[in-house]
C-alpha atoms as a PDB file:
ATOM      1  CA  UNK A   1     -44.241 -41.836  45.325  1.00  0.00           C
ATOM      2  CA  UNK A   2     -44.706 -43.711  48.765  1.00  0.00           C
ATOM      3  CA  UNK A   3     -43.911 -47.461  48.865  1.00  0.00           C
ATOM      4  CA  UNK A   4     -47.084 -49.148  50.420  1.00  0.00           C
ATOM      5  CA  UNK A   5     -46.629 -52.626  51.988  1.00  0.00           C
ATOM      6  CA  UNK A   6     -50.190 -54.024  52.662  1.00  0.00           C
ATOM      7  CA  UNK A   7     -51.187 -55.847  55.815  1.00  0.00           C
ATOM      8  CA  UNK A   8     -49.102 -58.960  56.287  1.00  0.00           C
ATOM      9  CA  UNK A   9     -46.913 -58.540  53.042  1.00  0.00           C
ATOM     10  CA  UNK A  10     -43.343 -60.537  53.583  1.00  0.00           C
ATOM     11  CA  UNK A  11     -40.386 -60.306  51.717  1.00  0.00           C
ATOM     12  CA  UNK A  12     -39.494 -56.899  51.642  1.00  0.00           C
ATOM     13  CA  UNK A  13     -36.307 -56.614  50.384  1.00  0.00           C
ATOM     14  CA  UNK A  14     -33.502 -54.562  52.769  1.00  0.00           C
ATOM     15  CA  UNK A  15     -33.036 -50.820  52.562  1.00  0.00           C
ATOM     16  CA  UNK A  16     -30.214 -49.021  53.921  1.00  0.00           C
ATOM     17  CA  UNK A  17     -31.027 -49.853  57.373  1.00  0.00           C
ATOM     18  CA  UNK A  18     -31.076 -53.318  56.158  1.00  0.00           C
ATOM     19  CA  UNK A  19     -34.987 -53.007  58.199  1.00  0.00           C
ATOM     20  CA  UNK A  20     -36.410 -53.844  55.109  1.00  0.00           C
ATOM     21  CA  UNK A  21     -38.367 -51.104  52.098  1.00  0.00           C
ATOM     22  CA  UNK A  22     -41.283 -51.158  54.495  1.00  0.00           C
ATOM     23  CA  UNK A  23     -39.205 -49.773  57.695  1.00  0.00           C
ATOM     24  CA  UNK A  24     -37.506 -47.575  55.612  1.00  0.00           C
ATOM     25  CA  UNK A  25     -41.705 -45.767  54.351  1.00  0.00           C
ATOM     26  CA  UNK A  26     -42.002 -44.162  57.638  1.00  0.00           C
ATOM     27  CA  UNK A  27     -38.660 -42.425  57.217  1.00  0.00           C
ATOM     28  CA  UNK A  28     -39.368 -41.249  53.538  1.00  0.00           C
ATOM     29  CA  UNK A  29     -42.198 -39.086  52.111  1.00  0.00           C
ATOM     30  CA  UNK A  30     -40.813 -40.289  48.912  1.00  0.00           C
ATOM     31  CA  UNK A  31     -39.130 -43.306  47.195  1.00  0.00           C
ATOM     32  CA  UNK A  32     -38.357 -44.075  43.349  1.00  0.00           C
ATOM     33  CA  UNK A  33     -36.799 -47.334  42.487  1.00  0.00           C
ATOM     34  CA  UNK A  34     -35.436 -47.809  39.085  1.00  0.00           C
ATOM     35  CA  UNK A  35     -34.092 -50.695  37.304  1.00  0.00           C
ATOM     36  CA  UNK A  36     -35.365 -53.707  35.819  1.00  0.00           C
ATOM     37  CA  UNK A  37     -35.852 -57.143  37.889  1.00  0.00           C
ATOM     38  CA  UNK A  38     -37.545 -60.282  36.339  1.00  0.00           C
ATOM     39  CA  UNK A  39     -40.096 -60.035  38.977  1.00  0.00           C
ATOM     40  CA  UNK A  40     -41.210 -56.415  39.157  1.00  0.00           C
ATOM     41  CA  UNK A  41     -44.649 -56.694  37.703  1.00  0.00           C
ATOM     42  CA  UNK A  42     -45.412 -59.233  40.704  1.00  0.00           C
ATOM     43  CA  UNK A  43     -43.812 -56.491  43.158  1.00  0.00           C
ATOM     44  CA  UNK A  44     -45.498 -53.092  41.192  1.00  0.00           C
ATOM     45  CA  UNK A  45     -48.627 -53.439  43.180  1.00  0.00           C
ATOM     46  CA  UNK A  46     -47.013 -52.262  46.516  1.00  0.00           C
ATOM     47  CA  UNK A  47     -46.458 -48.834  44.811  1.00  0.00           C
ATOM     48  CA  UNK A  48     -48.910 -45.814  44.104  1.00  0.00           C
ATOM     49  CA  UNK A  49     -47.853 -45.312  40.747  1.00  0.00           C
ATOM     50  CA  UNK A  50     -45.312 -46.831  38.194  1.00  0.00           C
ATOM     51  CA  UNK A  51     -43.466 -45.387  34.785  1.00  0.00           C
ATOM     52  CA  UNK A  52     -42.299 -46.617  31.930  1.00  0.00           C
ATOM     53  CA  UNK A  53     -39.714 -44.205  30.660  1.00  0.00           C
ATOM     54  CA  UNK A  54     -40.650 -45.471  26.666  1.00  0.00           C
ATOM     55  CA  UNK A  55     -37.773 -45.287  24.104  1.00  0.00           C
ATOM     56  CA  UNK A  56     -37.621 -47.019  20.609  1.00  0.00           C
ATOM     57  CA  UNK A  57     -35.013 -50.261  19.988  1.00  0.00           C
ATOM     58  CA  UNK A  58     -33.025 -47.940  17.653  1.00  0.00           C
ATOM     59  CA  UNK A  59     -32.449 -45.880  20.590  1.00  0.00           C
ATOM     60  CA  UNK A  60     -31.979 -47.921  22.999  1.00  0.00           C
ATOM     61  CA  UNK A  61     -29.195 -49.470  21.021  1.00  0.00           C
ATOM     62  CA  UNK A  62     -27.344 -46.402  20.009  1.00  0.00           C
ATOM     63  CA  UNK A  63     -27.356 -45.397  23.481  1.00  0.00           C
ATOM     64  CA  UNK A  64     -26.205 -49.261  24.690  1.00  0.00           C
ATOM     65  CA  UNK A  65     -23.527 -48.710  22.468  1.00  0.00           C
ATOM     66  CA  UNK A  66     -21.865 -45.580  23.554  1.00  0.00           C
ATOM     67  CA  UNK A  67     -18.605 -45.920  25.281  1.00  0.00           C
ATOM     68  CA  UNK A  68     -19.127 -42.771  27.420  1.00  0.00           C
ATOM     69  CA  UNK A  69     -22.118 -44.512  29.093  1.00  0.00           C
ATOM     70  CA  UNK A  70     -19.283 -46.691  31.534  1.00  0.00           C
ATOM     71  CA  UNK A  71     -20.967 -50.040  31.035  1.00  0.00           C
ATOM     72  CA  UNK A  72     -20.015 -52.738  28.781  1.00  0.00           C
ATOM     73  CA  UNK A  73     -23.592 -54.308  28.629  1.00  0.00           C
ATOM     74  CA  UNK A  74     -24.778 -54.138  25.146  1.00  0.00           C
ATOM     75  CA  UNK A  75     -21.176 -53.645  24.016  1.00  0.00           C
ATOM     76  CA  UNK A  76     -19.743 -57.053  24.608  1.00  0.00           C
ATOM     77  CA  UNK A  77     -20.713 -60.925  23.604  1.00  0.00           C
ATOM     78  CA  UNK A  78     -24.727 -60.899  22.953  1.00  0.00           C
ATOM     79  CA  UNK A  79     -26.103 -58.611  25.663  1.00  0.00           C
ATOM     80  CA  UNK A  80     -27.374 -56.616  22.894  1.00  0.00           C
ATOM     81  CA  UNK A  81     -28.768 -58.949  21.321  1.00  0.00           C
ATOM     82  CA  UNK A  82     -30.652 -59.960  24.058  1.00  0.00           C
ATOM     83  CA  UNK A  83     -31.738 -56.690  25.384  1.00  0.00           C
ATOM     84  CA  UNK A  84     -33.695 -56.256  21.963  1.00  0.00           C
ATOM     85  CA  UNK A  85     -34.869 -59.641  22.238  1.00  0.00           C
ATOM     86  CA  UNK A  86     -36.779 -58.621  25.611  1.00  0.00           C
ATOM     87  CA  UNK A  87     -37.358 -55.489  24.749  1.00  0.00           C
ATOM     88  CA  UNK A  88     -41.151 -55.897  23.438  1.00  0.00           C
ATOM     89  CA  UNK A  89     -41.988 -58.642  26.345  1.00  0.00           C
ATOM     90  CA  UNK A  90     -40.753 -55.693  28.699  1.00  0.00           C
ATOM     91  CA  UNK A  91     -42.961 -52.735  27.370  1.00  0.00           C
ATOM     92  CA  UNK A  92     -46.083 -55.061  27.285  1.00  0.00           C
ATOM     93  CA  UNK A  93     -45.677 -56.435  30.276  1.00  0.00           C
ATOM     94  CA  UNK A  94     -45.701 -52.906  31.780  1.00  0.00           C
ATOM     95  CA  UNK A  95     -48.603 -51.675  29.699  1.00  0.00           C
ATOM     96  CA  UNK A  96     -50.938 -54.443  30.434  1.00  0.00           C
ATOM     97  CA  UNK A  97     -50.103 -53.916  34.372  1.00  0.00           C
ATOM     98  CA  UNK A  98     -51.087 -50.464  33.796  1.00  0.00           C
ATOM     99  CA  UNK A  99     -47.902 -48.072  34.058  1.00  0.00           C
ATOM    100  CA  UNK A 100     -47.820 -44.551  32.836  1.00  0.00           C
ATOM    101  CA  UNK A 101     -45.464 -43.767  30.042  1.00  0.00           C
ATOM    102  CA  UNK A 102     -43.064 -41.407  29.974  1.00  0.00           C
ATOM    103  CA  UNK A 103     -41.093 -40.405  26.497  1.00  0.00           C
ATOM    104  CA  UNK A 104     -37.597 -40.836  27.135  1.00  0.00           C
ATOM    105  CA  UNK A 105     -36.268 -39.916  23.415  1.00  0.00           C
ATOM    106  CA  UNK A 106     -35.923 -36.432  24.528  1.00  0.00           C
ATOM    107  CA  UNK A 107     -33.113 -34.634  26.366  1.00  0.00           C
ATOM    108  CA  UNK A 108     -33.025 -35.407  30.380  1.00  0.00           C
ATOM    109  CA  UNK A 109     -34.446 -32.346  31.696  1.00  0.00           C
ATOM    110  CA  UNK A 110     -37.265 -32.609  29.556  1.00  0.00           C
ATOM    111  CA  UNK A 111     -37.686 -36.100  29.971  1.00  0.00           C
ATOM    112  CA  UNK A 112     -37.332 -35.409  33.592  1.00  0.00           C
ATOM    113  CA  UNK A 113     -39.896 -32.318  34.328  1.00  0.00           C
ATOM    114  CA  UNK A 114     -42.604 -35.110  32.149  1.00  0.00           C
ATOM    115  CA  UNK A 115     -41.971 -37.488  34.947  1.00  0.00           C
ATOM    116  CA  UNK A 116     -42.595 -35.416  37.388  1.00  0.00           C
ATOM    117  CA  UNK A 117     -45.901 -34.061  36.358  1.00  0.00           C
ATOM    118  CA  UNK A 118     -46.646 -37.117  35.055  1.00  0.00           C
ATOM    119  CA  UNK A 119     -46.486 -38.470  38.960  1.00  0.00           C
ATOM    120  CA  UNK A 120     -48.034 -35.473  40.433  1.00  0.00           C
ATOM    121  CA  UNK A 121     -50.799 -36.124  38.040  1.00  0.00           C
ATOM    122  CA  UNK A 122     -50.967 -39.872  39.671  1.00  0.00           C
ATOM    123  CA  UNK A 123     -50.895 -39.147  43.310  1.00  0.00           C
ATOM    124  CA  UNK A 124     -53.908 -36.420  42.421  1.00  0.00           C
ATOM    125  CA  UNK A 125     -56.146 -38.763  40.596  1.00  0.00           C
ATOM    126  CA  UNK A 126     -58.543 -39.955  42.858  1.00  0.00           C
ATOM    127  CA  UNK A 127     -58.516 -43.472  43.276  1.00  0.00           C
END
């Protein structure tokens, strides 16, 4: 996926050249971001397609909770707690704005080769 920055947008945020996401398009035919930030919806628009990679609370907390992962969130104080407590505001949020959803219950290369048609399919829909 490209990242677009329309006419006149400000506040990029700095890439690795610390120019900014939008100096950093003309160097790269391609560019996925992942992560969660409280203001991502606002930001989504800028991009050609986005993907919610969908997995149920019982999963998400039975992966939160494994050591092996090499994060503590969701193992210590209430960060579980209150990743299940955003959990539905987060997968709304991203349907109503429109992103395509991706089952990520399955093992990672399957999980991965859906993604991947799933965003060819997006950058050859015609707009």
């Amino acid at each position: 996926m490209r990242v677009v920055r329309r006419a006149g947008a400000a506040g990029d945020a700095a890439g690795p050249s610390g120019r900014g996401l939008a100096g950093e398009q003309a160097e790269a035919r391609s560019l996925w971001l992942c992560g969660q930030a409280a203001n991502a919806v606002e930001l989504a628009g800028r991009f050609d397609a986005v993907f919610l990679l969908e997995i149920d609370q019982q999963t998400m907390a039975a992966q939160m909770q494994r050591p092996e992962r090499g994060n503590d969130f969701g193992r210590v104080g209430d960060s579980l707690d209150a990743a299940l407590a955003g959990y539905l505001p987060f997968v709304a949020g991203w349907r109503r704005f429109g992103a395509l959803s991706v089952d990520a219950t399955r093992d990672v290369a399957t999980v991965a080769e859906d993604l991947l048609l799933t965003a060819a399919m997006a950058v050859l829909r015609p707009r």
